[in-house]
PDB file of N, CA and C in Angstrom:
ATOM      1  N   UNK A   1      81.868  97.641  90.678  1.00  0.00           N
ATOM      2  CA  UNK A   1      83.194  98.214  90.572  1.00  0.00           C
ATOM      3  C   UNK A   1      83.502  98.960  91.875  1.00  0.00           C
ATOM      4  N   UNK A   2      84.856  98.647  92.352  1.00  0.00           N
ATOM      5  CA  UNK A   2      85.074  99.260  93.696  1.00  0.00           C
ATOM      6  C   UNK A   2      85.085 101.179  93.733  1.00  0.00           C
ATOM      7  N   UNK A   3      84.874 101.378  92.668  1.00  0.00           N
ATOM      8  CA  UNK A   3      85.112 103.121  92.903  1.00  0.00           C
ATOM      9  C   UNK A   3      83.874 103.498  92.808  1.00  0.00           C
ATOM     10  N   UNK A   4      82.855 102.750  92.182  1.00  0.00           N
ATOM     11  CA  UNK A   4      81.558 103.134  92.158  1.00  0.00           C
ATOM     12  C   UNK A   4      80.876 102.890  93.635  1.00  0.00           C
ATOM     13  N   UNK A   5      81.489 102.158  94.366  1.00  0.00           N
ATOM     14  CA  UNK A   5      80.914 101.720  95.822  1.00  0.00           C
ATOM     15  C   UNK A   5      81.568 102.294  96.393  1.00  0.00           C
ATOM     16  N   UNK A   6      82.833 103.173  96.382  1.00  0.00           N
ATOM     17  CA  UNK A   6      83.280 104.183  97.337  1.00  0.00           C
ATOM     18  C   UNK A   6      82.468 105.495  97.516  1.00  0.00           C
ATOM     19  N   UNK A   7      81.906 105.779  96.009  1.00  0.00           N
ATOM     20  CA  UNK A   7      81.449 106.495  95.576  1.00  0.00           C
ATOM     21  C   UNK A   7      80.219 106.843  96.195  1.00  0.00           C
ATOM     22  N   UNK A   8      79.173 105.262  96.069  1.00  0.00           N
ATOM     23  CA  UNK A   8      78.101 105.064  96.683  1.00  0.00           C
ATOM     24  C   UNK A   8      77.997 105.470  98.304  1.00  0.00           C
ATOM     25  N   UNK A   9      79.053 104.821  98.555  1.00  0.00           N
ATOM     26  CA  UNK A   9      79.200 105.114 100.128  1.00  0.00           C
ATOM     27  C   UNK A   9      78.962 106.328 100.746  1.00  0.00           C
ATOM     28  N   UNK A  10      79.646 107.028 100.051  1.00  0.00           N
ATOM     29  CA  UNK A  10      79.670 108.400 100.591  1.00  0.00           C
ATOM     30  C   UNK A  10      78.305 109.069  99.950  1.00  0.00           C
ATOM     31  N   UNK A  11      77.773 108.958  98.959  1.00  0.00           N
ATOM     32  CA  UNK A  11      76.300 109.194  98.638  1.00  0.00           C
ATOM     33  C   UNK A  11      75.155 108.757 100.080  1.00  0.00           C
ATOM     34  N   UNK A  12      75.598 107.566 100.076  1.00  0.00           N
ATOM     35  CA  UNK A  12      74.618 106.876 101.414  1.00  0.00           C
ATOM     36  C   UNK A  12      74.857 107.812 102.489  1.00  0.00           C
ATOM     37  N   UNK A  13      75.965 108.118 102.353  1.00  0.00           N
ATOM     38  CA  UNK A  13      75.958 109.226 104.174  1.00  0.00           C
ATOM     39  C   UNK A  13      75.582 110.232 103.772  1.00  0.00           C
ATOM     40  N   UNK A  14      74.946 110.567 102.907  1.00  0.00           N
ATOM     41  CA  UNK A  14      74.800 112.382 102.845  1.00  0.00           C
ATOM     42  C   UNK A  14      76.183 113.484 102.813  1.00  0.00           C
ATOM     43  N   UNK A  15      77.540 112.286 102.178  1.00  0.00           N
ATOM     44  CA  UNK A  15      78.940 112.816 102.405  1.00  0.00           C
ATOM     45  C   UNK A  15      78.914 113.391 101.912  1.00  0.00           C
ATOM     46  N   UNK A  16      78.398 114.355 100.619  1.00  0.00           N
ATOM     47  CA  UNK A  16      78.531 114.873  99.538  1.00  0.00           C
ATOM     48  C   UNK A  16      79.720 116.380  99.260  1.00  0.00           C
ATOM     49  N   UNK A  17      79.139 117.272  99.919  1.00  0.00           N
ATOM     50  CA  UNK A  17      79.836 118.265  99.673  1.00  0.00           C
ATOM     51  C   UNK A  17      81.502 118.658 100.305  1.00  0.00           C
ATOM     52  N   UNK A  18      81.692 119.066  99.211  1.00  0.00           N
ATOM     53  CA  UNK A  18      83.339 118.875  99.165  1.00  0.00           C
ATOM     54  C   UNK A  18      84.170 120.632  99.989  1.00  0.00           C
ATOM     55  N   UNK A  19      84.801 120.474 100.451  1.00  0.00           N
ATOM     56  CA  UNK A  19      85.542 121.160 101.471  1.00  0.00           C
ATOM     57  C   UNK A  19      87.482 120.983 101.013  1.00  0.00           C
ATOM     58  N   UNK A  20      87.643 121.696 100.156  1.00  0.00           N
ATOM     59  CA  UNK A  20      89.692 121.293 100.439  1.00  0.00           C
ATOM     60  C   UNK A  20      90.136 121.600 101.251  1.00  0.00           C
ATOM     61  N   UNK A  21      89.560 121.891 102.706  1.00  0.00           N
ATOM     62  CA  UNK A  21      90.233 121.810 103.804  1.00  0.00           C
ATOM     63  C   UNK A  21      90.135 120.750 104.857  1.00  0.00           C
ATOM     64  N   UNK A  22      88.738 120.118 104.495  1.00  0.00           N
ATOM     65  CA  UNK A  22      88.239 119.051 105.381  1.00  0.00           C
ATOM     66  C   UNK A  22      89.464 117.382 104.549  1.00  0.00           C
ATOM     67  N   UNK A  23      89.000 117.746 103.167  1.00  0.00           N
ATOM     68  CA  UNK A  23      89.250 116.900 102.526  1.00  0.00           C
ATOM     69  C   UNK A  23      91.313 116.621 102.530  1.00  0.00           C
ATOM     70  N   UNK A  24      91.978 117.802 102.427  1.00  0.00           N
ATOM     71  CA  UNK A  24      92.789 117.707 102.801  1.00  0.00           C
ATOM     72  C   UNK A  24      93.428 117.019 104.274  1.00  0.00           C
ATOM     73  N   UNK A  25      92.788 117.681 105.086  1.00  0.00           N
ATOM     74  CA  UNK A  25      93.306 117.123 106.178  1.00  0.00           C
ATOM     75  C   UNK A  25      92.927 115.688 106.676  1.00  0.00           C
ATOM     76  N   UNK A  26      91.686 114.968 105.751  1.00  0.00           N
ATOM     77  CA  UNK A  26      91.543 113.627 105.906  1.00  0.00           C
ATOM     78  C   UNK A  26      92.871 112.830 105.268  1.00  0.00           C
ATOM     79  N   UNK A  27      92.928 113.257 104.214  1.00  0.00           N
ATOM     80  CA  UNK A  27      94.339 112.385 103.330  1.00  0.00           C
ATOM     81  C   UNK A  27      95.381 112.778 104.353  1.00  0.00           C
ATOM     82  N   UNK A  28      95.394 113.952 104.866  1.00  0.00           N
ATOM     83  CA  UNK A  28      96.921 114.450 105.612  1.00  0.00           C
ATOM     84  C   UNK A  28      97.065 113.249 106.619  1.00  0.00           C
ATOM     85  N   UNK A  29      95.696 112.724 107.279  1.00  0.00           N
ATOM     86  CA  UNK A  29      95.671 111.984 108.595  1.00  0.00           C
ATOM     87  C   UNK A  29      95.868 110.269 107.866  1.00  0.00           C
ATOM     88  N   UNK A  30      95.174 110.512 106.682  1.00  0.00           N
ATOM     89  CA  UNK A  30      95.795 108.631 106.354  1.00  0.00           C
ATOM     90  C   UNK A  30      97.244 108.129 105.644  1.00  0.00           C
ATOM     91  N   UNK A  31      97.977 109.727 105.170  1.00  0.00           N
ATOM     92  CA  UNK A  31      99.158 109.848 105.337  1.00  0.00           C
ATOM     93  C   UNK A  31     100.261 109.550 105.925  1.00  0.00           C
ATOM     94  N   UNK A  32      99.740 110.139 107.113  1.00  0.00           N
ATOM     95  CA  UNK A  32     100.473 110.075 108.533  1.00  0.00           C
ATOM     96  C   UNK A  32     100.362 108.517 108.991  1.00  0.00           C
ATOM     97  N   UNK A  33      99.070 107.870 108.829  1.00  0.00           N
ATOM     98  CA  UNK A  33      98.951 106.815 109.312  1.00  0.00           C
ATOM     99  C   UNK A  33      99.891 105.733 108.644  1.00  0.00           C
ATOM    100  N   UNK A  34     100.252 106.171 107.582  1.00  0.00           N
ATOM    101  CA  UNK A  34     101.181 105.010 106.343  1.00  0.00           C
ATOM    102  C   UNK A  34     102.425 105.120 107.208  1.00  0.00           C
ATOM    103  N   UNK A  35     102.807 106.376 107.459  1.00  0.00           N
ATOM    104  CA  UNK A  35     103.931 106.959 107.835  1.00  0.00           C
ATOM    105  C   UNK A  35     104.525 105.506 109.195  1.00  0.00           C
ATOM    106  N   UNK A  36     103.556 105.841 110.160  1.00  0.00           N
ATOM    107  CA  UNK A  36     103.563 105.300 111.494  1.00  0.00           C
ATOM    108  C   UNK A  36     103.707 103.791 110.973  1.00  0.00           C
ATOM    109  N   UNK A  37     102.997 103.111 109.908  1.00  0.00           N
ATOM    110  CA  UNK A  37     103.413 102.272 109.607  1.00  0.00           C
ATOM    111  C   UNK A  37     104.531 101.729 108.962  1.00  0.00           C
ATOM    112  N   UNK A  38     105.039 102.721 108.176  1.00  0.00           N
ATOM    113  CA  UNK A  38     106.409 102.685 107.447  1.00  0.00           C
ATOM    114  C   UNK A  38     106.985 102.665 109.034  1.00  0.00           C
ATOM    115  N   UNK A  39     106.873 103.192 109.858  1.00  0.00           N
ATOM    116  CA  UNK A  39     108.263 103.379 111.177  1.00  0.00           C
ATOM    117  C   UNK A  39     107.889 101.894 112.245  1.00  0.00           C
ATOM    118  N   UNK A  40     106.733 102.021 112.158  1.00  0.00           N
ATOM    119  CA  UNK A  40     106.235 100.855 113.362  1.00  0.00           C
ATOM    120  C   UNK A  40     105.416  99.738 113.381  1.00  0.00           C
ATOM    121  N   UNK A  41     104.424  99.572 112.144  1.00  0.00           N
ATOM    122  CA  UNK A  41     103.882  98.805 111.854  1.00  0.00           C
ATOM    123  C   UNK A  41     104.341  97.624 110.930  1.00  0.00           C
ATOM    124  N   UNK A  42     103.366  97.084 110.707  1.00  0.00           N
ATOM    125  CA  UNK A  42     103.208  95.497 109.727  1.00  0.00           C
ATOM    126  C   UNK A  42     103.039  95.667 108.063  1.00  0.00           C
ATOM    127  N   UNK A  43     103.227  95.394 107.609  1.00  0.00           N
ATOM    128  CA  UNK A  43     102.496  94.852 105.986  1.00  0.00           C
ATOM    129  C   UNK A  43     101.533  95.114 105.850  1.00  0.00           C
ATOM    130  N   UNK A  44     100.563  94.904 106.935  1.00  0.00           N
ATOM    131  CA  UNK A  44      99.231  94.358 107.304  1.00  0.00           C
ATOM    132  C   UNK A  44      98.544  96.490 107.247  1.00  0.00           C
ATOM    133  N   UNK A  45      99.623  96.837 108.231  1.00  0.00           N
ATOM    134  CA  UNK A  45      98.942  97.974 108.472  1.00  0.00           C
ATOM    135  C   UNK A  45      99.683  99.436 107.177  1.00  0.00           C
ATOM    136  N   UNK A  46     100.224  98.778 106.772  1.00  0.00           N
ATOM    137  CA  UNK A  46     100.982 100.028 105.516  1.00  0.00           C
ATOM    138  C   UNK A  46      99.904  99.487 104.640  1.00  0.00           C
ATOM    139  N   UNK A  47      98.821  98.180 103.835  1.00  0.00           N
ATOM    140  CA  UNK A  47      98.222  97.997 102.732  1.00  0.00           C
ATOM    141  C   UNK A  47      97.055  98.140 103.683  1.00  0.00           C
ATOM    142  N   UNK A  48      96.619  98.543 105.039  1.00  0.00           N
ATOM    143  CA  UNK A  48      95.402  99.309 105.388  1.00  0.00           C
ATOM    144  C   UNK A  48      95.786 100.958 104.977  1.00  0.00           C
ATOM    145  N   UNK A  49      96.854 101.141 105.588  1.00  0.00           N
ATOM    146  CA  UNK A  49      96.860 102.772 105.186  1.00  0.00           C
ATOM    147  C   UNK A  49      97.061 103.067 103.601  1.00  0.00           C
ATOM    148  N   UNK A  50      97.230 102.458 103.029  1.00  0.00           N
ATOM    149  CA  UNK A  50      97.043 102.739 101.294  1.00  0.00           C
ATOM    150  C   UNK A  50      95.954 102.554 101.385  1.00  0.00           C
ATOM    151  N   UNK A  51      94.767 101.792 101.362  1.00  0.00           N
ATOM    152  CA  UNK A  51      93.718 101.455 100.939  1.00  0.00           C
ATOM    153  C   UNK A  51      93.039 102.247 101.525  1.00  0.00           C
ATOM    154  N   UNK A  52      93.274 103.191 102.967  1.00  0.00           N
ATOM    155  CA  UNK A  52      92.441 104.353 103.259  1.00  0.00           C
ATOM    156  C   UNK A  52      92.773 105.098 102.454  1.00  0.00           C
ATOM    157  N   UNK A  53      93.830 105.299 102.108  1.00  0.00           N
ATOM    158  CA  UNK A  53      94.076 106.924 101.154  1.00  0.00           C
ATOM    159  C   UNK A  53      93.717 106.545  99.902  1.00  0.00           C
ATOM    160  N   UNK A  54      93.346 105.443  99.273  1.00  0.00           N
ATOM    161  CA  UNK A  54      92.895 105.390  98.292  1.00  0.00           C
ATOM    162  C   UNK A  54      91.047 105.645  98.274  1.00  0.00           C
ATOM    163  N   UNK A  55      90.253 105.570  99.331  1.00  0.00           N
ATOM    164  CA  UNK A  55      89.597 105.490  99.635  1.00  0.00           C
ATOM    165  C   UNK A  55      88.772 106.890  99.915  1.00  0.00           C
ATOM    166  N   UNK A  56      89.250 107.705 100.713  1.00  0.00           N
ATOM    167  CA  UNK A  56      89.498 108.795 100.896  1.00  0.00           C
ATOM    168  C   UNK A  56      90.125 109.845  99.663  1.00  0.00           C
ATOM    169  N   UNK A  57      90.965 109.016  99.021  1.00  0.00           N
ATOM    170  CA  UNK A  57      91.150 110.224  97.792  1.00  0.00           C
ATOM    171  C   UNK A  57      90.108 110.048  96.472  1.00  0.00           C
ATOM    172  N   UNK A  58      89.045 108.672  96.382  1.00  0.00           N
ATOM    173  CA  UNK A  58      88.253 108.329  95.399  1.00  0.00           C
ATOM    174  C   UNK A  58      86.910 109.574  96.068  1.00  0.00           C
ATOM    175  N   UNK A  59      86.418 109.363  97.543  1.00  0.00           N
ATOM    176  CA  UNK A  59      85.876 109.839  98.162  1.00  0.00           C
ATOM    177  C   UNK A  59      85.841 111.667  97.749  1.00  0.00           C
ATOM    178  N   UNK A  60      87.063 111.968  97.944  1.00  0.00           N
ATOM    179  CA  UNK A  60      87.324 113.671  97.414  1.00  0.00           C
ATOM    180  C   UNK A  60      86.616 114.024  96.153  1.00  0.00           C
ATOM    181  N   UNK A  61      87.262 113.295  95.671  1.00  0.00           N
ATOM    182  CA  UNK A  61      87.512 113.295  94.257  1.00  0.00           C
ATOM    183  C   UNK A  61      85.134 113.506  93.376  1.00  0.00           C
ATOM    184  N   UNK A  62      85.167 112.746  94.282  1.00  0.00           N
ATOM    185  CA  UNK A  62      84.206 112.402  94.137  1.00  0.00           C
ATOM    186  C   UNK A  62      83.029 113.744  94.652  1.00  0.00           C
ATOM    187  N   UNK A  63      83.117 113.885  95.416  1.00  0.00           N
ATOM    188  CA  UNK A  63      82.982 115.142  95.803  1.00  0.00           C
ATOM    189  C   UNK A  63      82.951 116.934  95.507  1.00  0.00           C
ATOM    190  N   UNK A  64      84.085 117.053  95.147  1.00  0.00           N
ATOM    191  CA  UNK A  64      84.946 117.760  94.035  1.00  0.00           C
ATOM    192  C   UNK A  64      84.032 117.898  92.692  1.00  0.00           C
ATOM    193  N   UNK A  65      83.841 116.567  92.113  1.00  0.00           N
ATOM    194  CA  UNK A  65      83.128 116.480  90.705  1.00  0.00           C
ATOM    195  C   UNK A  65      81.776 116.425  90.861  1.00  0.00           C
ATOM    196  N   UNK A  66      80.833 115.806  91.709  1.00  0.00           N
ATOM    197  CA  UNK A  66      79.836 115.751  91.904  1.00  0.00           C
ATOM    198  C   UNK A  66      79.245 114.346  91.001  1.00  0.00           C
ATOM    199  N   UNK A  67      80.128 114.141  90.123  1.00  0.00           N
ATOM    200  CA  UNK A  67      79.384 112.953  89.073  1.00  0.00           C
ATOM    201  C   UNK A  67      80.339 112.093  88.934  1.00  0.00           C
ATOM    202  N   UNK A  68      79.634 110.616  89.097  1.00  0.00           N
ATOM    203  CA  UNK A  68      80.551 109.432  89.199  1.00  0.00           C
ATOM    204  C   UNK A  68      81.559 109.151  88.110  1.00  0.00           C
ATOM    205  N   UNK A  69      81.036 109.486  86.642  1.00  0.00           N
ATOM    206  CA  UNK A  69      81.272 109.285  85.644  1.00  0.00           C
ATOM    207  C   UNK A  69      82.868 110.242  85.215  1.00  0.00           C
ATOM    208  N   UNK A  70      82.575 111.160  85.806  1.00  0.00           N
ATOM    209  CA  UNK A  70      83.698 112.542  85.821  1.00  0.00           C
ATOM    210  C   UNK A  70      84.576 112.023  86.815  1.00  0.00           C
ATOM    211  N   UNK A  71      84.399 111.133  87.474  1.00  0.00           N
ATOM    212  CA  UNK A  71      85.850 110.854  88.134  1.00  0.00           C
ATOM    213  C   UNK A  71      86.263 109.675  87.598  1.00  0.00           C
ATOM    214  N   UNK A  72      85.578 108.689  87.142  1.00  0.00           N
ATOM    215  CA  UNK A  72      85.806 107.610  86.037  1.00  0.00           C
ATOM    216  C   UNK A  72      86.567 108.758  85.050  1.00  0.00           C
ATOM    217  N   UNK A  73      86.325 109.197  84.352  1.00  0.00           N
ATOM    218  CA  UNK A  73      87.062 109.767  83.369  1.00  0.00           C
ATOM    219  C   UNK A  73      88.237 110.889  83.681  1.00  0.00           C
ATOM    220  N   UNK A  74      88.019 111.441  84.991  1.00  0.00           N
ATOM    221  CA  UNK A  74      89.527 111.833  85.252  1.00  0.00           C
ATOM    222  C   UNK A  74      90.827 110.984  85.614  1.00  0.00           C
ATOM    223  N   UNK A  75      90.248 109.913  85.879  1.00  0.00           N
ATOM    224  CA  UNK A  75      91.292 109.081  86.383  1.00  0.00           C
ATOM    225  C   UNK A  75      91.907 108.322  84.834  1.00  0.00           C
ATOM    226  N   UNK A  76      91.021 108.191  83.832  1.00  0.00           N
ATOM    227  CA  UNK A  76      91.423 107.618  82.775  1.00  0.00           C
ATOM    228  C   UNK A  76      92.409 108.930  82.103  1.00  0.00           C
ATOM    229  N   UNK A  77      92.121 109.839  82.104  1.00  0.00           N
ATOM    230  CA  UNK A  77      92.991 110.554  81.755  1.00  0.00           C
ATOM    231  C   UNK A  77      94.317 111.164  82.192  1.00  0.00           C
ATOM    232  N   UNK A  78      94.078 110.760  83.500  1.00  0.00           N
ATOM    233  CA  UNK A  78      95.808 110.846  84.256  1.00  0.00           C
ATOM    234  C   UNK A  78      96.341 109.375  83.914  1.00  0.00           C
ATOM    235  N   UNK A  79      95.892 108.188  83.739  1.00  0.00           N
ATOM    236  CA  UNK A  79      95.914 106.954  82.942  1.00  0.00           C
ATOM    237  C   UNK A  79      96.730 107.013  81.729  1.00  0.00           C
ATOM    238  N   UNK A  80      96.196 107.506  80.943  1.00  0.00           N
ATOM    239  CA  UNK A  80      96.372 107.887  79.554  1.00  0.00           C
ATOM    240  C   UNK A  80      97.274 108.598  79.310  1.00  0.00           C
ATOM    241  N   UNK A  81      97.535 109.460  80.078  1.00  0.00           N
ATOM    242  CA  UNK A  81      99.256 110.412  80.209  1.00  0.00           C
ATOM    243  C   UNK A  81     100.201 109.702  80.857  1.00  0.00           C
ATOM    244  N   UNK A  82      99.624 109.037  81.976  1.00  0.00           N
ATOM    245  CA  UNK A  82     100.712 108.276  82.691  1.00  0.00           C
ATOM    246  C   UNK A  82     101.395 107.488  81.556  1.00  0.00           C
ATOM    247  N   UNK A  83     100.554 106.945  80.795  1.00  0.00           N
ATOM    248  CA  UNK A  83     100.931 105.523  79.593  1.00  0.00           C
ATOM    249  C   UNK A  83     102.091 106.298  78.810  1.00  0.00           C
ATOM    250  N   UNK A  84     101.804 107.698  78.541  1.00  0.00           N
ATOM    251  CA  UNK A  84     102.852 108.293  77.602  1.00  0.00           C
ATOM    252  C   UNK A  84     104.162 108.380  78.405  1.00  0.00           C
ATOM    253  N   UNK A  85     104.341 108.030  79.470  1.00  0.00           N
ATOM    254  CA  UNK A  85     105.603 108.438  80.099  1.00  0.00           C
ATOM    255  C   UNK A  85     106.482 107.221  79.646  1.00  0.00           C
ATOM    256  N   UNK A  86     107.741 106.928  79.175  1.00  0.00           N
ATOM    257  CA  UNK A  86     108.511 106.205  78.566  1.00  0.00           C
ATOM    258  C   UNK A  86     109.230 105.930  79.864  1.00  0.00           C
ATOM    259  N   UNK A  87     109.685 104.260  79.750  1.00  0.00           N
ATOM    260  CA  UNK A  87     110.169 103.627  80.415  1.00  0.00           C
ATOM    261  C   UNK A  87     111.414 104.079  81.197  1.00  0.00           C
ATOM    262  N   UNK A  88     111.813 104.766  81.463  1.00  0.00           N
ATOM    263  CA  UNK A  88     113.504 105.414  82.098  1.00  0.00           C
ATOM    264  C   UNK A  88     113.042 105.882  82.996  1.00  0.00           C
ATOM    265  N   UNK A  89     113.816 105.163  84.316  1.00  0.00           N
ATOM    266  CA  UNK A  89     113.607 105.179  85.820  1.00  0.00           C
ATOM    267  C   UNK A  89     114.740 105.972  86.048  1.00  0.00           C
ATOM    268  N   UNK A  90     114.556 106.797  87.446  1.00  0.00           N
ATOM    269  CA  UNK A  90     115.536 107.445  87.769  1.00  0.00           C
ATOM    270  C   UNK A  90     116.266 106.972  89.244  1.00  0.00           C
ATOM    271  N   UNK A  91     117.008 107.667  89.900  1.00  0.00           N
ATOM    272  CA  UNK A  91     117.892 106.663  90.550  1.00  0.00           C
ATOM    273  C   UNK A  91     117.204 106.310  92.151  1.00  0.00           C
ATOM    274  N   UNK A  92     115.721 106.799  92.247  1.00  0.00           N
ATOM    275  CA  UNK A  92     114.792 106.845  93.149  1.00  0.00           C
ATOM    276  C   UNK A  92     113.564 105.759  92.929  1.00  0.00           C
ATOM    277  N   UNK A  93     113.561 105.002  91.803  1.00  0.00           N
ATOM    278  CA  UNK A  93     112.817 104.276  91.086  1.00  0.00           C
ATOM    279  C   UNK A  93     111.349 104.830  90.418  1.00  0.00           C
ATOM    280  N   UNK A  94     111.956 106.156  90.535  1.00  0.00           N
ATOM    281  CA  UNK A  94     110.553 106.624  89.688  1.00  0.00           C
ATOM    282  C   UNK A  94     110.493 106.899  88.012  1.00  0.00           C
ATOM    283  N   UNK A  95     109.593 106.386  87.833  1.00  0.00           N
ATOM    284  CA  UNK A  95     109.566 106.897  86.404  1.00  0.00           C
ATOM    285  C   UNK A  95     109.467 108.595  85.856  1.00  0.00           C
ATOM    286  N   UNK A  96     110.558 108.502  84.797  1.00  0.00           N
ATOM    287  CA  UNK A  96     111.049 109.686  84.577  1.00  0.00           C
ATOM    288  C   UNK A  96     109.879 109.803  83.298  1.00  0.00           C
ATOM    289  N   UNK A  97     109.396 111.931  83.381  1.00  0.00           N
ATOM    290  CA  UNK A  97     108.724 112.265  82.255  1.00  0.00           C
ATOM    291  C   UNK A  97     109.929 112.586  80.744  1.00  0.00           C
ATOM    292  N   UNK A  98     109.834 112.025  80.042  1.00  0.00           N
ATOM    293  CA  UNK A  98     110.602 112.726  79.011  1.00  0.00           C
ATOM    294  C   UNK A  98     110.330 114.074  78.468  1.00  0.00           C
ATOM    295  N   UNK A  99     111.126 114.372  77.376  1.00  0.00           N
ATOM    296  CA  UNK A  99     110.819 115.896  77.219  1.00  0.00           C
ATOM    297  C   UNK A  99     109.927 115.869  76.358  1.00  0.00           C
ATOM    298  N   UNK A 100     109.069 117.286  76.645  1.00  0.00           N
ATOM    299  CA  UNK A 100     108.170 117.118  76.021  1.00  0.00           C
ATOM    300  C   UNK A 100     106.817 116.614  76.168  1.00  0.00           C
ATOM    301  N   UNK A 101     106.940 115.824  77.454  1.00  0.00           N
ATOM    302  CA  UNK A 101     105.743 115.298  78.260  1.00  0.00           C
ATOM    303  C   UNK A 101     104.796 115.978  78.578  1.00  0.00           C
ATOM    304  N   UNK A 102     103.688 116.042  77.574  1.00  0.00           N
ATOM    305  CA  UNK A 102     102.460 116.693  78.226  1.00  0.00           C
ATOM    306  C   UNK A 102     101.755 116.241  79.553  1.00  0.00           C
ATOM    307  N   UNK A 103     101.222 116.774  80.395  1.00  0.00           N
ATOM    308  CA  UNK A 103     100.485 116.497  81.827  1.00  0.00           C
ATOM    309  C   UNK A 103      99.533 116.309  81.573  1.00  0.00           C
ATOM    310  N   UNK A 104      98.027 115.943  82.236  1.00  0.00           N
ATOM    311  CA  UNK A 104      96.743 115.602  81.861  1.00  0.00           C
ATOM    312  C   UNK A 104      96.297 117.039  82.024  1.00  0.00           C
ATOM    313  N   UNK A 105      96.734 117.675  82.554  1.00  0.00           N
ATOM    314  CA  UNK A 105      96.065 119.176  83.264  1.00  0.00           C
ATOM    315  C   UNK A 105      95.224 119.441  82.015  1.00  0.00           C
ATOM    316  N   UNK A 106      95.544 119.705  80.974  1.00  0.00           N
ATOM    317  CA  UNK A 106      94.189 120.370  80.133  1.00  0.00           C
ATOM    318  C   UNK A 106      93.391 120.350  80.059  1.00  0.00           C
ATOM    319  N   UNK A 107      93.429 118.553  79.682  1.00  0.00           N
ATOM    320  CA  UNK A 107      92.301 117.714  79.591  1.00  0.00           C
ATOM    321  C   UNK A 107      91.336 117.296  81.101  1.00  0.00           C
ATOM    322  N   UNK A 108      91.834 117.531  81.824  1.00  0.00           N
ATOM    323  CA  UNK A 108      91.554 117.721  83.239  1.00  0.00           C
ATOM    324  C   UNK A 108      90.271 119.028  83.453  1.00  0.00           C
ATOM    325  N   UNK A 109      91.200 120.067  82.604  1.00  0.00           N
ATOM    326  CA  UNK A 109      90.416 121.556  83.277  1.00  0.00           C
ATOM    327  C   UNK A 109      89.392 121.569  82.330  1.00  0.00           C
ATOM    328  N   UNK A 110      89.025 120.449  80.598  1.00  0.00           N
ATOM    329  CA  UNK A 110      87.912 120.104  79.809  1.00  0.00           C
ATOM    330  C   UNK A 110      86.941 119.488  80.475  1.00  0.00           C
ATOM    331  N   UNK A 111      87.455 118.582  81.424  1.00  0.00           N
ATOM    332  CA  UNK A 111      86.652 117.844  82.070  1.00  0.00           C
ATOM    333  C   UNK A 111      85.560 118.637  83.116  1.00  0.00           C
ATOM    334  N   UNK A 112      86.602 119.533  84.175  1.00  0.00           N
ATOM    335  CA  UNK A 112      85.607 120.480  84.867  1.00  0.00           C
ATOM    336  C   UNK A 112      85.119 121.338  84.046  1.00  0.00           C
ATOM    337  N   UNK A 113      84.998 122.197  82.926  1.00  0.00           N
ATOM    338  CA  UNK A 113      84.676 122.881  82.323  1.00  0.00           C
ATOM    339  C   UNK A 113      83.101 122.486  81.838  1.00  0.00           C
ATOM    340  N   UNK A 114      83.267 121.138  81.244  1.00  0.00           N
ATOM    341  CA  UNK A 114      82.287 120.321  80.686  1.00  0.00           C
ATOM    342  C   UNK A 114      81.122 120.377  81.480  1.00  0.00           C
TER     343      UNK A 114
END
């Protein structure tokens, strides 16, 4: 599974310990890099700069939790809320929360708690 080998990866380097300032400013820089591609680049180079920030944010994340399994299951649970959000787009094409929309945050702060 590709998140377990992002995961791995950064195990193999001794990447381990997590920093929200280091870690921030890595996403800030593959950000920027989408950016440059949204203004100047290819196809080619906007689905490299997603796939770093996806990469980099599995990487954090990973970090952050310390256990593979805990980021498998945080992500299912922003999953699982996402699913509750009802179909009505807004005029930006994003999907709108209805009222009443709980966030994963709780179940989130069970997870670190755990």
């Amino acid at each position: 599974m590709i998140l377990e080998e992002i995961m791995d990866w950064n195990e193999d380097r001794g990447n381990t310990s997590y920093s929200c300032v280091r870690e921030g400013a890595m996403l800030q820089e593959e950000v920027e890099e989408l950016g440059d591609a949204f203004r100047n680049g290819t196809t080619v180079d906007e689905l490299d700069a997603y796939c770093d920030i996806v990469f980099v944010a599995i990487g954090s994340m990973y970090k952050l939790l310390g256990d593979k399994q805990k980021v498998l299951d945080a992500l299912m649970i922003v999953t699982a809320a996402n699913n509750l959000k009802g179909g009505v787009v807004d005029g930006d094409g994003k999907i709108v929360k209805e009222e009443g929309f709980a966030g994963p945050e709780g179940m989130l702060q069970e997870l670190l708690d755990a």
